[in-house]
C-alpha atoms as a PDB file:
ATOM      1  CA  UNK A   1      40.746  14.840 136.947  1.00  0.00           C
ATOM      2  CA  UNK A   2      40.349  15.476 140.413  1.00  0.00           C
ATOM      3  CA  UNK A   3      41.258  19.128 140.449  1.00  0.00           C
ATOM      4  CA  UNK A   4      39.462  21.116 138.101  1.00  0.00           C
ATOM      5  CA  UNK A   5      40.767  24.529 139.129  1.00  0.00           C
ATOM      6  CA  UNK A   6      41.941  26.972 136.095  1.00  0.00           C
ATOM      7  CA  UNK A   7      40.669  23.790 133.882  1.00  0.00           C
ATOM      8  CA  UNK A   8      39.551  25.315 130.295  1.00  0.00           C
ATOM      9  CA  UNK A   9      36.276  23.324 129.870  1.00  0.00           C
ATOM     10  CA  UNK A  10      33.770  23.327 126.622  1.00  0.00           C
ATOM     11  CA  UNK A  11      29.553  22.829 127.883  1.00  0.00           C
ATOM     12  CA  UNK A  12      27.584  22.709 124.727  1.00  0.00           C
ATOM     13  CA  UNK A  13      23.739  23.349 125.590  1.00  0.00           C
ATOM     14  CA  UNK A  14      24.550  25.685 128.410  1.00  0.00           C
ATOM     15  CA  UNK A  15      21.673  28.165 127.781  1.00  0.00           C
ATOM     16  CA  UNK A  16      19.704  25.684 130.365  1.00  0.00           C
ATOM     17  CA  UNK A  17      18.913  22.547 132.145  1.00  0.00           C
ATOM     18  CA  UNK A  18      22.141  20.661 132.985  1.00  0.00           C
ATOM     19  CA  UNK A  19      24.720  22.631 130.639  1.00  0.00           C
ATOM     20  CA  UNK A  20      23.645  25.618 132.949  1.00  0.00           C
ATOM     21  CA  UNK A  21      24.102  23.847 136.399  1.00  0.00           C
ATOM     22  CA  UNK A  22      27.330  21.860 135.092  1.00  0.00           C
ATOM     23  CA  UNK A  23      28.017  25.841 134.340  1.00  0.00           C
ATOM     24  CA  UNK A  24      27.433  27.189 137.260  1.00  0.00           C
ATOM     25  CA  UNK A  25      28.989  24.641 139.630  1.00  0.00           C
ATOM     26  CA  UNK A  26      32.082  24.208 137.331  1.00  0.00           C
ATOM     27  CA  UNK A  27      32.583  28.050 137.673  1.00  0.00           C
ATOM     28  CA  UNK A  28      32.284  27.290 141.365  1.00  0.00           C
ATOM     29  CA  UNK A  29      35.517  24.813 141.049  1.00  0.00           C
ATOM     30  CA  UNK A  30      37.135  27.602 139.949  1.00  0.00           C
ATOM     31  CA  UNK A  31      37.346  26.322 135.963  1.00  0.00           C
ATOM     32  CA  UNK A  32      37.377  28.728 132.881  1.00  0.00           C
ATOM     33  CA  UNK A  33      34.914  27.974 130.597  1.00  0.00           C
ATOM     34  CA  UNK A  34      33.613  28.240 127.117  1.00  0.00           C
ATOM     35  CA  UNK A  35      30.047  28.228 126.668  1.00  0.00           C
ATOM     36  CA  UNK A  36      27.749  27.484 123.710  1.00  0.00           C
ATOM     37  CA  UNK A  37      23.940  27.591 123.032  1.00  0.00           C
ATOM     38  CA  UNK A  38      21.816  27.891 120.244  1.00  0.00           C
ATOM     39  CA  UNK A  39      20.188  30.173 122.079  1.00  0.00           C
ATOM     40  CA  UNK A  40      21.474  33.486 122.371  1.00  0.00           C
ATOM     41  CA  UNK A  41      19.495  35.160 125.034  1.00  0.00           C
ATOM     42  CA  UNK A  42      19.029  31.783 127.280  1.00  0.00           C
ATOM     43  CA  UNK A  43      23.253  31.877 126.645  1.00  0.00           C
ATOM     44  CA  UNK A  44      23.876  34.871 127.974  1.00  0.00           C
ATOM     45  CA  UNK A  45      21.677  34.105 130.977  1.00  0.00           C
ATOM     46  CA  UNK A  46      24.190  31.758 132.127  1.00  0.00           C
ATOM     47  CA  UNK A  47      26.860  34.120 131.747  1.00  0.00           C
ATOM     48  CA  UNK A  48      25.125  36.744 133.490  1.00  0.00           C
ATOM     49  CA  UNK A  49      24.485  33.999 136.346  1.00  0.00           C
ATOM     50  CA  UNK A  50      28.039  32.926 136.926  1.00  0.00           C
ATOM     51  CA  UNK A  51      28.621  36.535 137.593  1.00  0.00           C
ATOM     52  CA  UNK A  52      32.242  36.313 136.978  1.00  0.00           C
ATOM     53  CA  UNK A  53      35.120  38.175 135.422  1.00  0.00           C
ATOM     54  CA  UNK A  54      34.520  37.481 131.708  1.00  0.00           C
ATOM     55  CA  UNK A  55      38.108  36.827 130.941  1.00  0.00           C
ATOM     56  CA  UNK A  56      37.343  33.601 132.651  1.00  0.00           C
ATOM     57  CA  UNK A  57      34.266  32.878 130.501  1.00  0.00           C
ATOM     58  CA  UNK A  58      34.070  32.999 127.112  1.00  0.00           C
ATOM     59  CA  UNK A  59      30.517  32.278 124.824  1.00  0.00           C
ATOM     60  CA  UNK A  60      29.480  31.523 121.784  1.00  0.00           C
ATOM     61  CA  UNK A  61      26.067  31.044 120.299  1.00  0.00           C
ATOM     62  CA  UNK A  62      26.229  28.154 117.389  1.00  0.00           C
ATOM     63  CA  UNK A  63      24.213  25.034 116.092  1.00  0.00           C
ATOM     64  CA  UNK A  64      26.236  22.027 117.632  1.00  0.00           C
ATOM     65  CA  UNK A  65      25.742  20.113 114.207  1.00  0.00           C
ATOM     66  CA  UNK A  66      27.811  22.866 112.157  1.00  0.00           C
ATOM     67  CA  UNK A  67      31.073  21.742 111.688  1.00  0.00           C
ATOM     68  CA  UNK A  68      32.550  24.392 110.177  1.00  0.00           C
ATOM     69  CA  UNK A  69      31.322  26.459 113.517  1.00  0.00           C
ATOM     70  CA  UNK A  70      32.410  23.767 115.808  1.00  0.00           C
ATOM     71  CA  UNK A  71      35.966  24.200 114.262  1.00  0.00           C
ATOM     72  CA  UNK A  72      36.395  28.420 114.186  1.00  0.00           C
ATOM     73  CA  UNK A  73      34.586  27.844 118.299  1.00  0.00           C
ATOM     74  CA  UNK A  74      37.229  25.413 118.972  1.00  0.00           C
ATOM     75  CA  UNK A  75      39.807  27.684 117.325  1.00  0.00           C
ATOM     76  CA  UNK A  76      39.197  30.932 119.225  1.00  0.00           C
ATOM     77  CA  UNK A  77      38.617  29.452 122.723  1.00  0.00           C
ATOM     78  CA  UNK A  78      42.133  27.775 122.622  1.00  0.00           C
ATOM     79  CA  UNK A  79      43.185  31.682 121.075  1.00  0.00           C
ATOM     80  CA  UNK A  80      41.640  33.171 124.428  1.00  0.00           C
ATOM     81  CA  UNK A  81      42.550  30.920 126.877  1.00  0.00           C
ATOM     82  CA  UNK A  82      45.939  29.263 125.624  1.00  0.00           C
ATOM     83  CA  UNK A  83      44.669  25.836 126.182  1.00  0.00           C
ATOM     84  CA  UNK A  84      41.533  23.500 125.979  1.00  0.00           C
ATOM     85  CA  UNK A  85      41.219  20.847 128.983  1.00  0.00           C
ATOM     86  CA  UNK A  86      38.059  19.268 128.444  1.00  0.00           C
ATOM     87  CA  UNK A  87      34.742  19.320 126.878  1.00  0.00           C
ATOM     88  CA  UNK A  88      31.054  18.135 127.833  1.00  0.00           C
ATOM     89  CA  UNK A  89      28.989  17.350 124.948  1.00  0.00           C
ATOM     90  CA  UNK A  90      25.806  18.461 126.179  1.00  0.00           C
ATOM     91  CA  UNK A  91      23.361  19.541 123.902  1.00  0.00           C
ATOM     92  CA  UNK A  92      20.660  17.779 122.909  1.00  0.00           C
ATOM     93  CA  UNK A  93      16.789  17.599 121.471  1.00  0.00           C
ATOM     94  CA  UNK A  94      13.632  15.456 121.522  1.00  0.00           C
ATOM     95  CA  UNK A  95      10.824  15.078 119.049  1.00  0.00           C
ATOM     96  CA  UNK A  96       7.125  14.311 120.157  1.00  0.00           C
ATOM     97  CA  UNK A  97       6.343  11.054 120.376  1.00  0.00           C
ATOM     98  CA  UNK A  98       5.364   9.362 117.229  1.00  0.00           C
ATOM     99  CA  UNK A  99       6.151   5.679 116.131  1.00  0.00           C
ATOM    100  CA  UNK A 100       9.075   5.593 113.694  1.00  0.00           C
ATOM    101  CA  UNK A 101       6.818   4.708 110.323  1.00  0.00           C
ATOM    102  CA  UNK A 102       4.781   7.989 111.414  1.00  0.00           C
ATOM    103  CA  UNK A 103       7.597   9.895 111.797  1.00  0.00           C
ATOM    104  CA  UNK A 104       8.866  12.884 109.985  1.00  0.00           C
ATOM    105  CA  UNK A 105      12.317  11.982 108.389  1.00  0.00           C
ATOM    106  CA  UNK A 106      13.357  15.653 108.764  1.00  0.00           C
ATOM    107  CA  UNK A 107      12.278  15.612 111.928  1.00  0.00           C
ATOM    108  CA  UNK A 108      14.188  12.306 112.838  1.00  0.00           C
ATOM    109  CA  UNK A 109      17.397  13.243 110.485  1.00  0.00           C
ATOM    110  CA  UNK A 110      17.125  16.547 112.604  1.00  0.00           C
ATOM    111  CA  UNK A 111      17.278  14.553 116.271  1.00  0.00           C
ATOM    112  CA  UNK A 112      20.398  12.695 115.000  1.00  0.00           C
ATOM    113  CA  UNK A 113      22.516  16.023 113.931  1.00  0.00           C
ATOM    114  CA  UNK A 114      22.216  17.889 117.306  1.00  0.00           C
ATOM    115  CA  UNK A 115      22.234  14.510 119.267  1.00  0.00           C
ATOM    116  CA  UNK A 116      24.682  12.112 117.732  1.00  0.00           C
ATOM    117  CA  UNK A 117      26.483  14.326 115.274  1.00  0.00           C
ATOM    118  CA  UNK A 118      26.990  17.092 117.536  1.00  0.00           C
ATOM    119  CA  UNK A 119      28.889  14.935 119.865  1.00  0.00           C
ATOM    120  CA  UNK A 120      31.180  13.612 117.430  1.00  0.00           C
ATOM    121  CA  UNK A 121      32.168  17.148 115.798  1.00  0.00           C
ATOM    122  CA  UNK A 122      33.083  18.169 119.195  1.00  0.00           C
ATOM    123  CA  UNK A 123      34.745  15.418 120.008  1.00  0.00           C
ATOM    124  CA  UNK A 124      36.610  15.668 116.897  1.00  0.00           C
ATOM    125  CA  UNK A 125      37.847  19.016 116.396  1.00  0.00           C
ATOM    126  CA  UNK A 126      38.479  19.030 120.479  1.00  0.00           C
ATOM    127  CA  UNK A 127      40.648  16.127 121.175  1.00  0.00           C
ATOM    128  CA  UNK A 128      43.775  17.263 119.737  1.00  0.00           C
ATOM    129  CA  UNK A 129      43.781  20.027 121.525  1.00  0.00           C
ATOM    130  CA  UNK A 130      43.007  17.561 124.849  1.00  0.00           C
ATOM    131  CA  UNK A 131      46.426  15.538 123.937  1.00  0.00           C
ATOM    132  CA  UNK A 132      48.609  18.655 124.488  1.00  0.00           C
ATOM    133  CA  UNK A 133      47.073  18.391 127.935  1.00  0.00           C
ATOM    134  CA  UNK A 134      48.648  15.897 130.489  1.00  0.00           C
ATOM    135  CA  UNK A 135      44.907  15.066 132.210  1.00  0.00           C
ATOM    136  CA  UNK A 136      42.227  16.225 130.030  1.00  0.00           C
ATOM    137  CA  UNK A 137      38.198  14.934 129.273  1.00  0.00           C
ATOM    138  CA  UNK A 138      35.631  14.135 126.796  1.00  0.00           C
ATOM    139  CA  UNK A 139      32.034  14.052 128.687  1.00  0.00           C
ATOM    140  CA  UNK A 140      29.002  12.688 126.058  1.00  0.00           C
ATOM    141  CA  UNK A 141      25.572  12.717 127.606  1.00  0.00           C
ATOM    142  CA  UNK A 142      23.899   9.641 126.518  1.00  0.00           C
ATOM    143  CA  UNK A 143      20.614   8.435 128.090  1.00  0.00           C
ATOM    144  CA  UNK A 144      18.899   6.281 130.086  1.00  0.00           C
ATOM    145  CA  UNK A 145      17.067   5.815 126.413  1.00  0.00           C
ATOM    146  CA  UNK A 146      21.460   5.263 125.403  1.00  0.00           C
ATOM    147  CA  UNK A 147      20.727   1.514 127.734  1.00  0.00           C
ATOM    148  CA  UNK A 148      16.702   0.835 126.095  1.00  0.00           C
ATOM    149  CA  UNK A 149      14.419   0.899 123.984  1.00  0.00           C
ATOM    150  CA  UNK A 150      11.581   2.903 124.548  1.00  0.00           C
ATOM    151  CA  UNK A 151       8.636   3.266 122.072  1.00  0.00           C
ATOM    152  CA  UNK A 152       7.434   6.917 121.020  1.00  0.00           C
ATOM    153  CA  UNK A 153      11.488   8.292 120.755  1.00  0.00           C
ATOM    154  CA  UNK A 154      12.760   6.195 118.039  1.00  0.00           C
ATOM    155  CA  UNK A 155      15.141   9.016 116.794  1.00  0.00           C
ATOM    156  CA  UNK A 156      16.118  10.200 120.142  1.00  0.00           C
ATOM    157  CA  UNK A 157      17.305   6.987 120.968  1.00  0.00           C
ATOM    158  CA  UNK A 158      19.159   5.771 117.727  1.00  0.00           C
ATOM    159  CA  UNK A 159      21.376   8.948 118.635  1.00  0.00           C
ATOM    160  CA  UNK A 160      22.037   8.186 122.270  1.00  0.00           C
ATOM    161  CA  UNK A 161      22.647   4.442 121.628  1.00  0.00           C
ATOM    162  CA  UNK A 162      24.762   5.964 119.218  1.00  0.00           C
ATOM    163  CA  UNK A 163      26.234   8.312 121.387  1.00  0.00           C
ATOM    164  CA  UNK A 164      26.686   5.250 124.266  1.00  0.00           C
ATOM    165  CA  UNK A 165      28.543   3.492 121.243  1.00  0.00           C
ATOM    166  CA  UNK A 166      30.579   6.308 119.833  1.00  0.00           C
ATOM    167  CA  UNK A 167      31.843   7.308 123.581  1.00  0.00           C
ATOM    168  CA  UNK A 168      32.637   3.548 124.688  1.00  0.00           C
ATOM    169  CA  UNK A 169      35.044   3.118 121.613  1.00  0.00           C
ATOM    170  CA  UNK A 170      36.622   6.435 121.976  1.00  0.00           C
ATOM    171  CA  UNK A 171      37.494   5.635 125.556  1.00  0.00           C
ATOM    172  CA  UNK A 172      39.545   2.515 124.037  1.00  0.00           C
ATOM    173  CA  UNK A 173      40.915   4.480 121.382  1.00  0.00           C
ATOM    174  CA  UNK A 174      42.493   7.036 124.120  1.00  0.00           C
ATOM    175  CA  UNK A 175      43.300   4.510 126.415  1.00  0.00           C
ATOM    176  CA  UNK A 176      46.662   5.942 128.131  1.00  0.00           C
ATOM    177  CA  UNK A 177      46.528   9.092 126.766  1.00  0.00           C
ATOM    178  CA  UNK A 178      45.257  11.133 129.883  1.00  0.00           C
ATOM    179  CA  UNK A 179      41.720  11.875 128.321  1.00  0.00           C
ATOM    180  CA  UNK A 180      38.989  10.542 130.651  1.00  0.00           C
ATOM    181  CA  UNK A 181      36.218   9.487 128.450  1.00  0.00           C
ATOM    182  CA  UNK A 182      33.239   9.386 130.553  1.00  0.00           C
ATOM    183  CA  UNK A 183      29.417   8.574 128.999  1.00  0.00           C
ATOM    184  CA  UNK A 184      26.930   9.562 131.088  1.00  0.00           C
ATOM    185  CA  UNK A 185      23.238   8.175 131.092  1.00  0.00           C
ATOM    186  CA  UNK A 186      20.728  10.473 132.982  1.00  0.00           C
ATOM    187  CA  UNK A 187      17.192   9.336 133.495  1.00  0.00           C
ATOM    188  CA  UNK A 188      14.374  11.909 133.227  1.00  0.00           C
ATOM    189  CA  UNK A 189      16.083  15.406 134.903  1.00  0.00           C
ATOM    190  CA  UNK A 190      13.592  18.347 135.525  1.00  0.00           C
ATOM    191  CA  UNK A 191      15.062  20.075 132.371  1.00  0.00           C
ATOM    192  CA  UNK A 192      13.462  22.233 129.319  1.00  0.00           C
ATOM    193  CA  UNK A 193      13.826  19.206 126.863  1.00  0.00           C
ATOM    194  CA  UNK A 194      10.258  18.388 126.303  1.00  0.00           C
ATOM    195  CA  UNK A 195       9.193  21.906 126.534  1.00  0.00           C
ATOM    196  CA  UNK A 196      11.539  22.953 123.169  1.00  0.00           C
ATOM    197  CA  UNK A 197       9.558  20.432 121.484  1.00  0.00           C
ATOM    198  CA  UNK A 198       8.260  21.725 118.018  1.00  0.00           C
ATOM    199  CA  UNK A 199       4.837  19.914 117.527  1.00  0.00           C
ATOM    200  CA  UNK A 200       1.292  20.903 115.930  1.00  0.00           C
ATOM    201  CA  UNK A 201      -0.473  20.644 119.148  1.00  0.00           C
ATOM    202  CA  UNK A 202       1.188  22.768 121.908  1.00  0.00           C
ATOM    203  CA  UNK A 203      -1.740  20.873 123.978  1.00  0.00           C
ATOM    204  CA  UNK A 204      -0.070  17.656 123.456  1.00  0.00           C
ATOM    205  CA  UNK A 205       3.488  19.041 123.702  1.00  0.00           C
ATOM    206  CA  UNK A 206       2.028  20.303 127.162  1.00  0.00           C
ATOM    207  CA  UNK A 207       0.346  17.063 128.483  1.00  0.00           C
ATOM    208  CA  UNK A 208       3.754  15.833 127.589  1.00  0.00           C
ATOM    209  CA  UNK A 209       5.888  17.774 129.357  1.00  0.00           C
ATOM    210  CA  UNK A 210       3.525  17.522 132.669  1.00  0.00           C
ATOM    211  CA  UNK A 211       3.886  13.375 132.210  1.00  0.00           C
ATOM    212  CA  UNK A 212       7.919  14.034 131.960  1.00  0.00           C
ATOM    213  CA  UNK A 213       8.125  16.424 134.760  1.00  0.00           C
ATOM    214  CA  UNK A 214       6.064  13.622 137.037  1.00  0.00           C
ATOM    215  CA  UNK A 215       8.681  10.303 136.141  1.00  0.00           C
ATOM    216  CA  UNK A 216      11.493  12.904 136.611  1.00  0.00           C
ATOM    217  CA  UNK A 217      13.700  12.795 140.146  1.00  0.00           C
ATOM    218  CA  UNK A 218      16.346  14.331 139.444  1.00  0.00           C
ATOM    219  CA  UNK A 219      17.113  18.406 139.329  1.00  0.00           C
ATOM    220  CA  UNK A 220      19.923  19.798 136.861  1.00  0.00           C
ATOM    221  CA  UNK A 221      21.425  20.964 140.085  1.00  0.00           C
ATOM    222  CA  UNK A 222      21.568  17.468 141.307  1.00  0.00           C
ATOM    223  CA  UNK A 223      22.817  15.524 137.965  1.00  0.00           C
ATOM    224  CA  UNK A 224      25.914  18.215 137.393  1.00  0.00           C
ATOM    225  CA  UNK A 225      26.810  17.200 140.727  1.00  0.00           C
ATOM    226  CA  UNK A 226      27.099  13.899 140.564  1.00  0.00           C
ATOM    227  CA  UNK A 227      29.164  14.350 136.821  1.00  0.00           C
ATOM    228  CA  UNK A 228      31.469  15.974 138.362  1.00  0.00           C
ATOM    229  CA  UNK A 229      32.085  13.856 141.865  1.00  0.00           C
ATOM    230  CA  UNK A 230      32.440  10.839 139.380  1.00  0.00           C
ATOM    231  CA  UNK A 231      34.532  12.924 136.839  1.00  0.00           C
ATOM    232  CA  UNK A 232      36.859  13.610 139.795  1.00  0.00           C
ATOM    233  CA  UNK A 233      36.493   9.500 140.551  1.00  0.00           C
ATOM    234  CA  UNK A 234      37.747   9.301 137.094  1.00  0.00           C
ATOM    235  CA  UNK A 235      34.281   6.912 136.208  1.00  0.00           C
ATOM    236  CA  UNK A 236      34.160   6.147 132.892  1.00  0.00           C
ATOM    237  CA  UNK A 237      30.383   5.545 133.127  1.00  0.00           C
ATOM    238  CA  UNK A 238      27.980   7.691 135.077  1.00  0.00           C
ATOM    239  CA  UNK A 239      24.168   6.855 135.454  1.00  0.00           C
ATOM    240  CA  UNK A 240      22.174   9.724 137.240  1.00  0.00           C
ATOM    241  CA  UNK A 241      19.767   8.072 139.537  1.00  0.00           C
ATOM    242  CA  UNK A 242      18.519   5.058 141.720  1.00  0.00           C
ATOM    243  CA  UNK A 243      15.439   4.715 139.094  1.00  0.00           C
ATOM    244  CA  UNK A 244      18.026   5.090 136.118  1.00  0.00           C
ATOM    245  CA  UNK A 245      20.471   2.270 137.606  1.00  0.00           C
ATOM    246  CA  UNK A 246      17.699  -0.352 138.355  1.00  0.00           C
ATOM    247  CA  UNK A 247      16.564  -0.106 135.215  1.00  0.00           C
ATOM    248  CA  UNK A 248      19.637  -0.279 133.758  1.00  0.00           C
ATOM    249  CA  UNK A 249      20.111  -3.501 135.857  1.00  0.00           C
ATOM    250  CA  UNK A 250      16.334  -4.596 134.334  1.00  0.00           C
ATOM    251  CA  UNK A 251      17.517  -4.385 131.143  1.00  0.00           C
ATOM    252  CA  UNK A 252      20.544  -6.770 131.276  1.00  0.00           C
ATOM    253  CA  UNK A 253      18.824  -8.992 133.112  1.00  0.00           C
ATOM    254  CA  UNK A 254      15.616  -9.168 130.858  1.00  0.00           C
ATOM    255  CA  UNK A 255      16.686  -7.840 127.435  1.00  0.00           C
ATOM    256  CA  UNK A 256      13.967  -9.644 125.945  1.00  0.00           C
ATOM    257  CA  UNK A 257      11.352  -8.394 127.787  1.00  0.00           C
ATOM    258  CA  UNK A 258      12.116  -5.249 129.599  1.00  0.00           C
ATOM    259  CA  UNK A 259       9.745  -3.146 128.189  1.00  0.00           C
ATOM    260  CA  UNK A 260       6.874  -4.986 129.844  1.00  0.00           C
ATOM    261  CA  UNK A 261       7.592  -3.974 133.217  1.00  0.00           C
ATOM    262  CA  UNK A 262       8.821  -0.225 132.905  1.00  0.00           C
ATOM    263  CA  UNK A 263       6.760   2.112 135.032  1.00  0.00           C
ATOM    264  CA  UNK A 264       3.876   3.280 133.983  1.00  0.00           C
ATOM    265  CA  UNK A 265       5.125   7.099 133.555  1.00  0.00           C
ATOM    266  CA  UNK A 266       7.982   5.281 131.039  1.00  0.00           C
ATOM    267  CA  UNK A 267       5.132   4.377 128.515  1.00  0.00           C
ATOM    268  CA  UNK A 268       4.350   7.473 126.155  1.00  0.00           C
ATOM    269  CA  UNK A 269       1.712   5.105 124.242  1.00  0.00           C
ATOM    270  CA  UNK A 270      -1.775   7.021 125.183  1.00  0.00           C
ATOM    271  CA  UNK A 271       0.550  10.201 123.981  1.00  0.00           C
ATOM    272  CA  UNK A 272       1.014   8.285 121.142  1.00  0.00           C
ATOM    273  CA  UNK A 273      -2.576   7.346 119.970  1.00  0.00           C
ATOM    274  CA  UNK A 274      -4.101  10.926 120.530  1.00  0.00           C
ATOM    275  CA  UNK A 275      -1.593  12.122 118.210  1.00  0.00           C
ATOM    276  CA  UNK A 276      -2.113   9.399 115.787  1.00  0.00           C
ATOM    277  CA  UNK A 277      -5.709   9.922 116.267  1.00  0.00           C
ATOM    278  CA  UNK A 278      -6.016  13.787 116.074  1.00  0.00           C
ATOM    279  CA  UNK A 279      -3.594  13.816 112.775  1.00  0.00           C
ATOM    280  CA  UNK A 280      -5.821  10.694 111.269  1.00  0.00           C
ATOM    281  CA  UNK A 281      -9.218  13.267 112.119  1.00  0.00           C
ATOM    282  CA  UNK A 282      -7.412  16.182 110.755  1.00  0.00           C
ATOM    283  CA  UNK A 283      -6.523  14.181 107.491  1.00  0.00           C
ATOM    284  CA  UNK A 284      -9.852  12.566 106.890  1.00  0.00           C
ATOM    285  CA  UNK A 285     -11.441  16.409 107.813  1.00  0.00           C
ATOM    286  CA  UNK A 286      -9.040  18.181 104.745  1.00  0.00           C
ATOM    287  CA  UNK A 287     -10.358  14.958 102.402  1.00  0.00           C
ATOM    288  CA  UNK A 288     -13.924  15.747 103.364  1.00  0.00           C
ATOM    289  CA  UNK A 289     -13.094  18.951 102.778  1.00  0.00           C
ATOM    290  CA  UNK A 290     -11.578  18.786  99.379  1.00  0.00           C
ATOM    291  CA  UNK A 291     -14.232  16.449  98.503  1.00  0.00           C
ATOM    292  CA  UNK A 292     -17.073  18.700  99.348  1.00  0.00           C
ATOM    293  CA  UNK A 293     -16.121  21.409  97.170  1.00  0.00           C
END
């Protein structure tokens, strides 16, 4: 889709990071578009930053693992705009590191709704709309973590493998249909993601976030630009940076072994062990505690 003037596009966690910037440059292009956060007021912030006649943006705060939602959002933005050209499936969370036997299961159950099942009720209840369209597109945002393993985000990436998996089979499925299905893998982007985290210790969640911010090279600004130059290509597969590429190329060329040469800001473990460590303290302290009385 090379021209993506007047083009109706869906961005699902535009209330920040990428959604915003894939916003904000999109409106540039000239498209309409239909917004959605979970967050109202960060929402709205886009909207108020795209500055633009709001007949040509339309928003709607909803959780992207609501079906029912997905399909009345879907619904009224074809009402207002008379057609639906594409959609980026955007939105996504993380969890704080924690080895998957220590993990919560809501916590892990919660990862794969927003991640992995948001994607595929957009997709879903989008796509027939796309098919009235002669040149239409489905954007999921995978991972670098959709092309490895990587210890400490066991949830976060069983949904972008997922979502790597999901996308790659829908692109056969609509083969000749005039839907570009496009995955797209960023590395770490200078985004809010670790910073939403809901942890115990806001000291750890911190510590984290300073240890993502370091490994990440790449701005929002930067990654919505290159989705859309390759979008425009027509690339069915998008990976965000130099660091994300060569270790894409590590991965196929070591999968047995990878994870023993991944730069030292791609190993969460001494994350890992204070958590482990502080919740195995604060377990013993409420036994002492129990037992002394």
């Amino acid at each position: 889709m090379k021209n993506l003037t007047n083009k109706v596009l869906i961005i699902t966690g535009a209330g920040s990071g990428i959604g915003r910037a894939l916003a904000l440059q999109l409106a540039r292009e000239g498209a309409r578009l239909a917004l959605n956060d979970w967050n109202t007021k960060t929402l709205q912030a886009t909207v108020d930053l795209i500055g633009q006649d709001q007949s040509l943006v339309y928003s709607q705060a909803f959780d992207v693992s609501d079906r029912p939602a997905w399909e009345s959002f879907a619904k009224k933005v074809n009402d207002h705009f008379g057609q639906i050209d594409g959609i980026f499936n955007n939105a996504g969370i993380t969890t704080f590191p924690e080895t998957i036997p220590e993990m919560d299961p809501i916590d892990f159950s919660r990862v794969l709704e927003i991640n992995l099942w948001g994607v595929i009720h957009g997709s879903q209840v989008v796509i027939p709309y796309l098919l009235k369209q002669k040149a239409s597109l489905v954007v999921n945002v995978s991972s670098l973590l959709g092309l490895m393993g990587y210890g400490g985000q066991g949830a976060y990436v069983t949904a972008k493998f997922a979502v790597r998996g999901f996308t790659e089979t829908l692109r056969q499925e609509l083969a000749g249909t005039g839907v570009l299905v496009t995955a797209i893998h960023p590395g770490p982007v200078k985004t809010n993601l670790t910073r939403n985290i809901k942890f115990h210790d806001q000291d750890l969640v911190n510590k984290l976030s300073r240890v993502f911010d370091d490994a990440a090279t790449t701005t929002p600004e930067a990654a919505a630009e290159i989705i859309i130059k390759g979008i425009k290509k027509g690339k069915h597969r998008i990976l965000l940076s130099p660091r994300t590429k060569m270790l894409d190329r590590l991965v196929r060329l070591l999968p047995n072994s990878y994870h023993r040469y991944l730069p030292r800001t791609f190993r969460p473990g001494h994350l890992i062990k204070k958590a482990l460590a502080k919740r195995a303290a604060e377990k013993q302290g409420a036994i002492l505690g129990e037992t002394s009385v």
